[in-house]
N, C-alpha and C. Protein backbone atom coordinates (compact mmCIF):
# COMPACT_ATOMS: atom_id res chain seq x y z
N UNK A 1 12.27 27.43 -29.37
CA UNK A 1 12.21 26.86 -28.05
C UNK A 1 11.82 25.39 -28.15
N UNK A 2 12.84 24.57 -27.38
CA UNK A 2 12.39 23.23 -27.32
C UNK A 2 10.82 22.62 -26.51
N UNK A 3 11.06 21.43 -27.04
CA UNK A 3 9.72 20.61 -25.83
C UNK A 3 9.96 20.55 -25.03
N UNK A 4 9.09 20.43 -23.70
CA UNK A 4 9.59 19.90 -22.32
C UNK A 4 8.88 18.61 -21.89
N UNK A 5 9.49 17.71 -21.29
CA UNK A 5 9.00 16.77 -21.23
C UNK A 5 8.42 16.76 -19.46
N UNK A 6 7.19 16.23 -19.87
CA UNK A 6 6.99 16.03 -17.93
C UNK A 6 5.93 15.03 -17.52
N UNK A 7 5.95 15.13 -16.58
CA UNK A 7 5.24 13.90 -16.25
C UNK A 7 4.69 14.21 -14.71
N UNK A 8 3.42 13.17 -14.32
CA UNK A 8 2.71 13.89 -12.94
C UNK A 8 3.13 12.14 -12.38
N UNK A 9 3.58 12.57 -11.02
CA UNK A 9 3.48 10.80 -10.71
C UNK A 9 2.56 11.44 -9.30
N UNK A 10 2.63 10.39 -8.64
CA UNK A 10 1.86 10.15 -6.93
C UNK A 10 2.74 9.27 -6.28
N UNK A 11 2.72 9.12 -4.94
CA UNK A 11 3.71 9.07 -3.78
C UNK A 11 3.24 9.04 -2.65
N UNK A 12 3.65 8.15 -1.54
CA UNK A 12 3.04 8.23 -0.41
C UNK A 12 3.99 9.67 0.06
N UNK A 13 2.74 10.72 0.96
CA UNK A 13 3.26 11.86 1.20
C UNK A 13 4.62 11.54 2.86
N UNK A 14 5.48 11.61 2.46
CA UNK A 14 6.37 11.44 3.54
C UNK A 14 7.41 12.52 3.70
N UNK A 15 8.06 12.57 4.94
CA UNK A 15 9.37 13.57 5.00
C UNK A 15 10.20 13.88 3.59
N UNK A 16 10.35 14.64 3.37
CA UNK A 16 11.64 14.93 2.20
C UNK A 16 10.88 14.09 0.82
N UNK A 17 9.51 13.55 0.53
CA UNK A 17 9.42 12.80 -0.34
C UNK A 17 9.73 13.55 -2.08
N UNK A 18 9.42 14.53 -2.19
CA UNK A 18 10.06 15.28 -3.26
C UNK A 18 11.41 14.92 -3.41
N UNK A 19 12.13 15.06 -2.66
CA UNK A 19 13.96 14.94 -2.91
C UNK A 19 14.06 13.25 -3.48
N UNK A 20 13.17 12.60 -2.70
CA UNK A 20 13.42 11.06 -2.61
C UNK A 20 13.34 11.03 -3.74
N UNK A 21 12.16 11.04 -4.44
CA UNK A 21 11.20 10.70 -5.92
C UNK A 21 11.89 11.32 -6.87
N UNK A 22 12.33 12.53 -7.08
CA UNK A 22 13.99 12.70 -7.81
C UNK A 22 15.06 12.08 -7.64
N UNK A 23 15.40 11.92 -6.58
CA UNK A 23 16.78 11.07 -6.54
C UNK A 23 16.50 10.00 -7.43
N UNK A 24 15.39 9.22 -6.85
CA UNK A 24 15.05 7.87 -7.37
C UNK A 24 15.05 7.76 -9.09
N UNK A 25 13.94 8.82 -9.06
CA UNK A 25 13.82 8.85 -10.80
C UNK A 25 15.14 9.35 -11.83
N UNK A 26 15.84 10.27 -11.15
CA UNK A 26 17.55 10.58 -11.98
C UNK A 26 18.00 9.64 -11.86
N UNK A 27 18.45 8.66 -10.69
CA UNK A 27 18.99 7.27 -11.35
C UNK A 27 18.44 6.12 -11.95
N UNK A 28 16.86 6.30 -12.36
CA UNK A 28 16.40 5.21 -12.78
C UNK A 28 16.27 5.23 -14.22
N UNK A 29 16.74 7.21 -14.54
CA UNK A 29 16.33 7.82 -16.52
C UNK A 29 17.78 7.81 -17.10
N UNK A 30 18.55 8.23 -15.84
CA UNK A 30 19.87 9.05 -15.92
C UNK A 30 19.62 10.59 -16.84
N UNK A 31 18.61 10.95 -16.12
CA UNK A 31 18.29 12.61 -16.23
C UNK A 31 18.07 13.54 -15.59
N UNK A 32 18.20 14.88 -15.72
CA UNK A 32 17.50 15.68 -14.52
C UNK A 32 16.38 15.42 -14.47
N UNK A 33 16.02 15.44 -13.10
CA UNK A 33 14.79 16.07 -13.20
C UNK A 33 14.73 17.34 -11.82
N UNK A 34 13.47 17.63 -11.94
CA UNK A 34 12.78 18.61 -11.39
C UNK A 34 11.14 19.12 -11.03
N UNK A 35 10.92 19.42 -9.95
CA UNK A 35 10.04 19.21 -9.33
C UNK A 35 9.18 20.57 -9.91
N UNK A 36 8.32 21.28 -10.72
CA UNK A 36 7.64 22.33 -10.99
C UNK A 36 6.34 22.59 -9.83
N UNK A 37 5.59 21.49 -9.31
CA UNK A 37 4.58 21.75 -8.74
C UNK A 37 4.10 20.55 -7.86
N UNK A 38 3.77 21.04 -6.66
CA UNK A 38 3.46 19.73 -5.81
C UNK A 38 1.73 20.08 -5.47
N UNK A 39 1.10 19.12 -5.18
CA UNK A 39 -0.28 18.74 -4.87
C UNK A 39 -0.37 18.01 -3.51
N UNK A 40 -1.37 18.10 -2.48
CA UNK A 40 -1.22 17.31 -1.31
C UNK A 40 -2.69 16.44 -1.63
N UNK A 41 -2.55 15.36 -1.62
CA UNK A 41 -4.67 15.17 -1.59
C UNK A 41 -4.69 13.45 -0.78
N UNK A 42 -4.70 14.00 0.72
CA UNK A 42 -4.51 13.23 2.21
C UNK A 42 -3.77 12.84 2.23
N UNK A 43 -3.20 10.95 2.47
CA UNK A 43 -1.96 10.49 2.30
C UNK A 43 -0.80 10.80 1.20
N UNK A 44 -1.55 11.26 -0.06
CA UNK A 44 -0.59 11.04 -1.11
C UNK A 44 0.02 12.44 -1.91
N UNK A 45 1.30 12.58 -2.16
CA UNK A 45 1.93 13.54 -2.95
C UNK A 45 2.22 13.72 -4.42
N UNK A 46 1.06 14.10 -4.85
CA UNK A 46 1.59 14.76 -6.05
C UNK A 46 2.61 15.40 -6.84
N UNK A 47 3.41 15.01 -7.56
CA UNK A 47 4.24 15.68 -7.93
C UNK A 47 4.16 16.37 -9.75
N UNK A 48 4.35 17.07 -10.15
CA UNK A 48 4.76 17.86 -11.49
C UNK A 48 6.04 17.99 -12.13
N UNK A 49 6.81 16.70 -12.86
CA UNK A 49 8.23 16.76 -12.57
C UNK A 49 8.86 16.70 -14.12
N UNK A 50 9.66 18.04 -14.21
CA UNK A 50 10.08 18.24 -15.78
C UNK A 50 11.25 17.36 -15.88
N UNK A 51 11.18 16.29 -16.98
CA UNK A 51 12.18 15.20 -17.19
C UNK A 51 13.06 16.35 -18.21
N UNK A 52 15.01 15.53 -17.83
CA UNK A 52 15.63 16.14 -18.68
C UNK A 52 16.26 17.78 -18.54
N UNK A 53 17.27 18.30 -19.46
CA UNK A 53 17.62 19.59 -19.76
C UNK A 53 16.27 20.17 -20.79
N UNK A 54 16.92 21.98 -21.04
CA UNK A 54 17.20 22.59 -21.90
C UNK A 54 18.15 21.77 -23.26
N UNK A 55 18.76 21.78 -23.01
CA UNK A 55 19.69 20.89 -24.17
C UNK A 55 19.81 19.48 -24.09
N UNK A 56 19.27 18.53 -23.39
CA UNK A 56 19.10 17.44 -23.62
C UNK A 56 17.85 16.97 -24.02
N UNK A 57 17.56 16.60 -25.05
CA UNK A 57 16.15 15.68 -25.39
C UNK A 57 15.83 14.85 -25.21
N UNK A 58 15.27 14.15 -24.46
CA UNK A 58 14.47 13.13 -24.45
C UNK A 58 13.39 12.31 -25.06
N UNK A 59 13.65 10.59 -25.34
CA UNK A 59 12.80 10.23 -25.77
C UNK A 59 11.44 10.62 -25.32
N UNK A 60 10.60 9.47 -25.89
CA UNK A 60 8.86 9.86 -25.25
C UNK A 60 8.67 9.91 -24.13
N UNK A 61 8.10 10.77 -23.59
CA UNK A 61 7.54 11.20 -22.10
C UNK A 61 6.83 9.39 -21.68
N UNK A 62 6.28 8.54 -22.59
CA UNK A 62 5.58 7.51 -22.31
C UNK A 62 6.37 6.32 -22.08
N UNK A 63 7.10 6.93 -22.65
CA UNK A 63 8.75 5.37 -22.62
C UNK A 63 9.54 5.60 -21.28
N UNK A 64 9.61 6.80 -20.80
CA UNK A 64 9.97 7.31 -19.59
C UNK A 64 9.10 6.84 -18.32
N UNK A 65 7.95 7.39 -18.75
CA UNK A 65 6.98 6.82 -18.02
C UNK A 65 7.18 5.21 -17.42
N UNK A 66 7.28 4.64 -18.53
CA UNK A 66 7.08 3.25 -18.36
C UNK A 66 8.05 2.47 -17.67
N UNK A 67 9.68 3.10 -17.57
CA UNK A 67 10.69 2.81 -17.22
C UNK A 67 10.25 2.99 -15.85
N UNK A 68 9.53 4.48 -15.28
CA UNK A 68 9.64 4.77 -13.93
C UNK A 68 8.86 3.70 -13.67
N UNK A 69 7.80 3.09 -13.91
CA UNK A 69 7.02 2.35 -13.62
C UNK A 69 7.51 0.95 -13.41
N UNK A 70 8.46 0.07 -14.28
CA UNK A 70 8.68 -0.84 -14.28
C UNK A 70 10.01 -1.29 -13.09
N UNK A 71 10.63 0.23 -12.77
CA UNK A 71 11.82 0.53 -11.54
C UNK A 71 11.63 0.64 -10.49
N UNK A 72 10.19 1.41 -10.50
CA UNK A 72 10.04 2.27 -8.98
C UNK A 72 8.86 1.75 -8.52
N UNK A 73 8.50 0.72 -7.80
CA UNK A 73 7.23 0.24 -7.35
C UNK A 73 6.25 1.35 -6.64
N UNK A 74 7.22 2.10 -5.92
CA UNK A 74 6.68 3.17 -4.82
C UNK A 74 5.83 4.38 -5.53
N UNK A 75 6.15 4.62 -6.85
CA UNK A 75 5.68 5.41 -7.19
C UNK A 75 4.61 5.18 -8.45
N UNK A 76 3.34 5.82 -8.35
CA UNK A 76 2.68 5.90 -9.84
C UNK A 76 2.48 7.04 -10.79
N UNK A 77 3.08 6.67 -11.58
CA UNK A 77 3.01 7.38 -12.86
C UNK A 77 1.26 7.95 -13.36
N UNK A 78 1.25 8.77 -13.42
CA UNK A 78 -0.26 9.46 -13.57
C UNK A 78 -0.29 9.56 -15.01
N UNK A 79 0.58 10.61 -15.36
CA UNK A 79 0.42 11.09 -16.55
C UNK A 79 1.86 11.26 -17.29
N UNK A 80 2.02 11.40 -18.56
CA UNK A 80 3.11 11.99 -19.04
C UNK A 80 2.92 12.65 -20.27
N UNK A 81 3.36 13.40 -20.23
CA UNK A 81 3.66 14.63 -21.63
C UNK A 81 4.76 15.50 -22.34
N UNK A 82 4.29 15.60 -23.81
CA UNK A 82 5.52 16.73 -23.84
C UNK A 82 4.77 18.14 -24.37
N UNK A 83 5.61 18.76 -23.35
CA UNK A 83 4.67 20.32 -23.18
C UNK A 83 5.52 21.39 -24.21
N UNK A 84 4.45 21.78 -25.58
CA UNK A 84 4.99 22.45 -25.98
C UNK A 84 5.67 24.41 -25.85
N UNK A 85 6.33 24.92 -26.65
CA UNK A 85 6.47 26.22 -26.01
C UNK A 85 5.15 27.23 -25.77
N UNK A 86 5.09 27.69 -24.69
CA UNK A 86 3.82 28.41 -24.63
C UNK A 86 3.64 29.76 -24.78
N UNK A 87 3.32 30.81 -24.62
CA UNK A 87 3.49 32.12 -24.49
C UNK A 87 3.27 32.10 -23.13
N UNK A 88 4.45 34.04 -22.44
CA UNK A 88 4.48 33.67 -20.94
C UNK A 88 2.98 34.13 -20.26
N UNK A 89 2.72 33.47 -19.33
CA UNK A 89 1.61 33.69 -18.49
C UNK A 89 1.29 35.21 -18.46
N UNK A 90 -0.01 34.86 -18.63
CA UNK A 90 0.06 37.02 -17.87
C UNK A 90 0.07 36.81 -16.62
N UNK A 91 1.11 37.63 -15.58
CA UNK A 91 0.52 37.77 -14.69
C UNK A 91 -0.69 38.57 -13.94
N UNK A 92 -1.01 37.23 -12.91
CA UNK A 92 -2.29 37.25 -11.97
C UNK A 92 -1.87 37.52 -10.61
N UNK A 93 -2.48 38.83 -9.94
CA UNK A 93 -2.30 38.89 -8.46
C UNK A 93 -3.71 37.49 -7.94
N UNK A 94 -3.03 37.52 -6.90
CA UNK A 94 -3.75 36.52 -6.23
C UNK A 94 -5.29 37.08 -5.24
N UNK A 95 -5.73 36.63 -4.30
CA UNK A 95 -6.94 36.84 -3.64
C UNK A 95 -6.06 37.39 -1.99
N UNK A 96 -5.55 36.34 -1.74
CA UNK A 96 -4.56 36.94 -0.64
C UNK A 96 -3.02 36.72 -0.82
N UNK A 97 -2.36 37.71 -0.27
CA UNK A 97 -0.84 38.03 -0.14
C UNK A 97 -0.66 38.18 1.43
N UNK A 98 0.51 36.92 1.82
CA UNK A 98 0.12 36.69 3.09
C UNK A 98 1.84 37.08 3.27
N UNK A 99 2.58 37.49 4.32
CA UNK A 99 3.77 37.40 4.24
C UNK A 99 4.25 36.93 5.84
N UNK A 100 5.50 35.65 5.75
CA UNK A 100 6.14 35.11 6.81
C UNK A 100 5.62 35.53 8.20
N UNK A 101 6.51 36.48 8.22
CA UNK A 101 6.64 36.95 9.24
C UNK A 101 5.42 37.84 10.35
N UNK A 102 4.58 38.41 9.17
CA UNK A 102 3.70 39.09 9.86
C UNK A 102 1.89 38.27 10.18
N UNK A 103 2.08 37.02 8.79
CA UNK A 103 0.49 37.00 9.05
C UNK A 103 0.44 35.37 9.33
N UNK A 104 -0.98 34.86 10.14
CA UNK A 104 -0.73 33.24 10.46
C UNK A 104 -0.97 32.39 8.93
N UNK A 105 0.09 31.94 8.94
CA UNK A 105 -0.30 30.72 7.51
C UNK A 105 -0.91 30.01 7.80
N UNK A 106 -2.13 29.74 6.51
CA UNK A 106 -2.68 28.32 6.68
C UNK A 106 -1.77 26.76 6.10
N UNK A 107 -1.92 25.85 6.75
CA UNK A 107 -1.04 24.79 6.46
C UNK A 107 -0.27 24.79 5.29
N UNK A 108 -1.78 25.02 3.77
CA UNK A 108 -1.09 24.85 2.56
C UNK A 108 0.19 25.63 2.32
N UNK A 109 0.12 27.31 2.89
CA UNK A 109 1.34 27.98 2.52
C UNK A 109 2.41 27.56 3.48
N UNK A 110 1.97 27.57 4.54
CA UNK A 110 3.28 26.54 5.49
C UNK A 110 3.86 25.93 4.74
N UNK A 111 3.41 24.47 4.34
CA UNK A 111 4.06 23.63 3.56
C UNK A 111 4.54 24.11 2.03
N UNK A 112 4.02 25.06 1.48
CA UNK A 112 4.56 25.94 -0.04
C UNK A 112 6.25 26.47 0.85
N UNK A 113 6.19 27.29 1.64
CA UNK A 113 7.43 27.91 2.48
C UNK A 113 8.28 27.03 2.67
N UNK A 114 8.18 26.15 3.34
CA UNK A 114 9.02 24.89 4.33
C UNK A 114 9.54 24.25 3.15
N UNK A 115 8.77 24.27 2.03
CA UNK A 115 9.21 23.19 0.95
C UNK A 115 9.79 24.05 -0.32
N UNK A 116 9.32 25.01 -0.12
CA UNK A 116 10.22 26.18 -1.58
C UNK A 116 9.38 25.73 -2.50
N UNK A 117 8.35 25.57 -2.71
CA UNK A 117 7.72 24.48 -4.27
C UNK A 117 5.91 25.33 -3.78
N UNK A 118 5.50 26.03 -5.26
CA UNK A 118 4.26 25.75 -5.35
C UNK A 118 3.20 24.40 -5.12
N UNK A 119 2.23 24.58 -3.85
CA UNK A 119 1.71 23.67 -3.41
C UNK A 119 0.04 23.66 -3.29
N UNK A 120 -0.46 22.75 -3.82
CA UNK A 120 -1.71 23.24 -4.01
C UNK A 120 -2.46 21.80 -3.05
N UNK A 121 -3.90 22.61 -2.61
CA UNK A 121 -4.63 20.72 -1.75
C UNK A 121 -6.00 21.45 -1.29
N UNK A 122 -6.65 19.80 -1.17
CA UNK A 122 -8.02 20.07 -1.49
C UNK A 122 -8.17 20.14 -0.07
N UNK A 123 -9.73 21.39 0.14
CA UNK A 123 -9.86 21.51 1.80
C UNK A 123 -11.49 21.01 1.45
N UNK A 124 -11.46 20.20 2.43
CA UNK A 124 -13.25 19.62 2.34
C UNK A 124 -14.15 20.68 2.74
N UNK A 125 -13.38 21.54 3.96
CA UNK A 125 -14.20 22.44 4.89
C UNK A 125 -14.69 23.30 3.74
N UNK A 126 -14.33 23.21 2.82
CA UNK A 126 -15.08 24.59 1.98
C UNK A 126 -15.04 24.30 0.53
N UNK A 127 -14.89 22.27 -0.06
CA UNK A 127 -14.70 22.34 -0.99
C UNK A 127 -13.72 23.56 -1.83
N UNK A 128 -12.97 23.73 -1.85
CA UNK A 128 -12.25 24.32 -3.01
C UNK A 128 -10.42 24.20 -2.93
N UNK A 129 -10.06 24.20 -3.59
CA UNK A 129 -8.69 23.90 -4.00
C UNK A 129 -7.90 25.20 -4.04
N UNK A 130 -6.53 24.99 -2.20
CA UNK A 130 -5.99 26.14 -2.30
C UNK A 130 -4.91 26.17 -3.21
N UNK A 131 -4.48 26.81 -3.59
CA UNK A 131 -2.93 26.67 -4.30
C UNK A 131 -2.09 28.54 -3.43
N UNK A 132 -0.88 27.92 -3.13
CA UNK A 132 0.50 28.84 -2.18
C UNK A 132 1.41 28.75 -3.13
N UNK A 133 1.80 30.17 -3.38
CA UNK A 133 2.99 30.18 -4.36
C UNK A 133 4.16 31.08 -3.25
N UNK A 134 4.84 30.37 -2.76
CA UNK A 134 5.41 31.41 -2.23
C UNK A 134 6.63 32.01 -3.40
N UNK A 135 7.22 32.92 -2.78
CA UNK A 135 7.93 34.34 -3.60
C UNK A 135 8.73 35.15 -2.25
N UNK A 136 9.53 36.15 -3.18
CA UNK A 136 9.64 37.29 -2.11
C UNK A 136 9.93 38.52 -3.18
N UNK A 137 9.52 39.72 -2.11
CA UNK A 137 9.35 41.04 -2.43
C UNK A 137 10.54 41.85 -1.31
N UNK A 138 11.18 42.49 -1.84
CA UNK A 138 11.91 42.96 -0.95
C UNK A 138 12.49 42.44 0.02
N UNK A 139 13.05 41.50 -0.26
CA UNK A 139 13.85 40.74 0.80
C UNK A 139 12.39 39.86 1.33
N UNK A 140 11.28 39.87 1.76
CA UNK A 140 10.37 39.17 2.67
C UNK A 140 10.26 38.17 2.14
N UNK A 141 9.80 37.38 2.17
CA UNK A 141 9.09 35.96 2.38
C UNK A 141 7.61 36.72 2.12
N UNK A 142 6.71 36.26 1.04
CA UNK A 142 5.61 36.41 0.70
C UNK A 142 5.35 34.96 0.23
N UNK A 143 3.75 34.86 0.37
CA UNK A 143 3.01 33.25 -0.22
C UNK A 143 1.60 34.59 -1.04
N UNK A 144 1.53 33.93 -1.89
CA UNK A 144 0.86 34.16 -2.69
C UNK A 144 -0.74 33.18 -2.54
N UNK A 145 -1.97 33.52 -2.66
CA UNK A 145 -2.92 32.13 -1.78
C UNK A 145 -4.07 32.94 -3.23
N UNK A 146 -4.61 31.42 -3.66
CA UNK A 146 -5.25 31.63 -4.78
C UNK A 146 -5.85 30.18 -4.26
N UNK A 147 -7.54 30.37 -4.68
CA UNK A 147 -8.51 29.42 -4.39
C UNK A 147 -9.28 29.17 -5.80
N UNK A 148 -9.82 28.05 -5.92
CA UNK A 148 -10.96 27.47 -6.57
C UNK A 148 -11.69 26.45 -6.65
N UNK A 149 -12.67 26.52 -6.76
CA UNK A 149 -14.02 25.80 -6.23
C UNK A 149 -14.73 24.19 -6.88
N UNK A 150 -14.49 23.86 -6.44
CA UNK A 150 -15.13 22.37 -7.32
C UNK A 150 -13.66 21.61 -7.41
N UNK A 151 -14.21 20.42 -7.20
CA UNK A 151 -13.17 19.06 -7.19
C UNK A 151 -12.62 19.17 -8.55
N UNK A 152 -12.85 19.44 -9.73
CA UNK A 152 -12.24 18.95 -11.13
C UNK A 152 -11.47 20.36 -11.19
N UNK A 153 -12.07 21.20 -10.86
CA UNK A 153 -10.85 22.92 -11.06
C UNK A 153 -9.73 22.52 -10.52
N UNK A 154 -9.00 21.75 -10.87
CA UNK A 154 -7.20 22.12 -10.45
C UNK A 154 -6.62 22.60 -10.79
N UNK A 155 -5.46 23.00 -9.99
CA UNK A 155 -4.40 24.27 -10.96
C UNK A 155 -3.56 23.35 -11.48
N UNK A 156 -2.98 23.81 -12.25
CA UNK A 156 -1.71 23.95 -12.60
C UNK A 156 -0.14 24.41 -13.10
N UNK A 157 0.65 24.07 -13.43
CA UNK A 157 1.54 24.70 -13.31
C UNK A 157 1.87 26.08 -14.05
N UNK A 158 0.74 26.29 -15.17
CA UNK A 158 0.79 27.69 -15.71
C UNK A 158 -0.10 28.43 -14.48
N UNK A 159 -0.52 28.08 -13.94
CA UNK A 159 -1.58 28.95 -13.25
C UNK A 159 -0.52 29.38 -12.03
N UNK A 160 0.26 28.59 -11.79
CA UNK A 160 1.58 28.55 -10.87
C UNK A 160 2.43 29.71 -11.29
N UNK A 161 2.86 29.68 -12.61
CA UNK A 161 3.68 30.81 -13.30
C UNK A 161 3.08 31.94 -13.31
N UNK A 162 1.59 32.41 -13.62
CA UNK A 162 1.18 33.40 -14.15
C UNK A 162 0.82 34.13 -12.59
N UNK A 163 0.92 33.06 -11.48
CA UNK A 163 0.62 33.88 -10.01
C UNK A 163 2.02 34.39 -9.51
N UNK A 164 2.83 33.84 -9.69
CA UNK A 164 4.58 34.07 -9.63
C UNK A 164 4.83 35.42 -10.60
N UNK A 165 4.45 35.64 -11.32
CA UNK A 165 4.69 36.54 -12.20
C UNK A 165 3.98 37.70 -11.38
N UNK A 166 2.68 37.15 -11.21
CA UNK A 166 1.99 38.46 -10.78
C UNK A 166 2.37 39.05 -9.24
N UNK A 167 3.02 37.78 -8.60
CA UNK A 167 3.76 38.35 -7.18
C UNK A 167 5.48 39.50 -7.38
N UNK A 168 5.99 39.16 -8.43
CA UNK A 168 7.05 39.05 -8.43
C UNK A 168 7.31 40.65 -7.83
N UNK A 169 8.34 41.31 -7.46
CA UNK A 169 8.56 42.79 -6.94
C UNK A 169 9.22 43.97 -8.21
């Protein structure tokens, strides 16, 4: 199994800004990309975005980096990496299993639904960091809602997989 290359940028949080910040960045690498995991934290959007194929390799995640940086004023480059193969997540059921139709979403899974993308954001009211995976089970619309406590506990995108796994039907 190959490397994957990825990288975390930030973004002012706006309409459609996921689609934008790909568009932007495929014509600025001339690569795929793809969005694995979004973050909300007030104005600004987090993104988790795997540069590249399966069969295409890419140079350094840092040379990439630097390109987005030197192209895209709008956006900052946080981090970049290349993520080696991992073993798959075990799956984890979550704390709550909330589904569409029957139960009230809180914003975060709203916005996980509306946007198709694992979404995670910090709530002051209770310090802790929700993360919404939505999924479906039998045809429904399910969000998956997993919490944790303290500003530095963030999820991420394995913690994303191994709750997906554990929703799956």
């Amino acid at each position: 199994m190959n490397t994957i290359d990825k990288i975390r940028i930030a973004t002012t949080d706006t309409a459609e800004a996921a689609d934008i910040v790909c568009s932007e960045i495929r014509s600025a690498l001339g690569l795929p990309v793809r969005v694995e995991f979004q973050e909300i934290e007030g104005a600004c959007l987090i993104l988790e975005l795997r540069l590249g194929g399966e069969a295409s390799p890419t140079s350094q995640p840092s040379l990439l980096a630097a390109v987005i940086t030197k192209a895209l004023p709008n956006i900052v480059v946080l981090s970049a990496w290349k993520q080696g193969p991992c073993l798959a997540p075990i799956p984890r059921y979550t704390q709550n299993v909330l589904a569409k139709c029957f139960d009230v979403l809180p914003p975060v899974a709203d916005r996980a639904f509306n946007d198709n993308l694992p979404t995670a954001q910090w709530d002051y009211s209770d310090s802790e960091w929700h993360l919404a995976v939505p999924s479906f089970c039998t045809r429904q619309h399910i969000v998956g809602l997993s919490h944790r406590g303290g500003y530095s506990q963030r999820f991420t995108s394995l913690d994303v997989a191994a709750i997906q796994r554990g929703l799956a039907p």
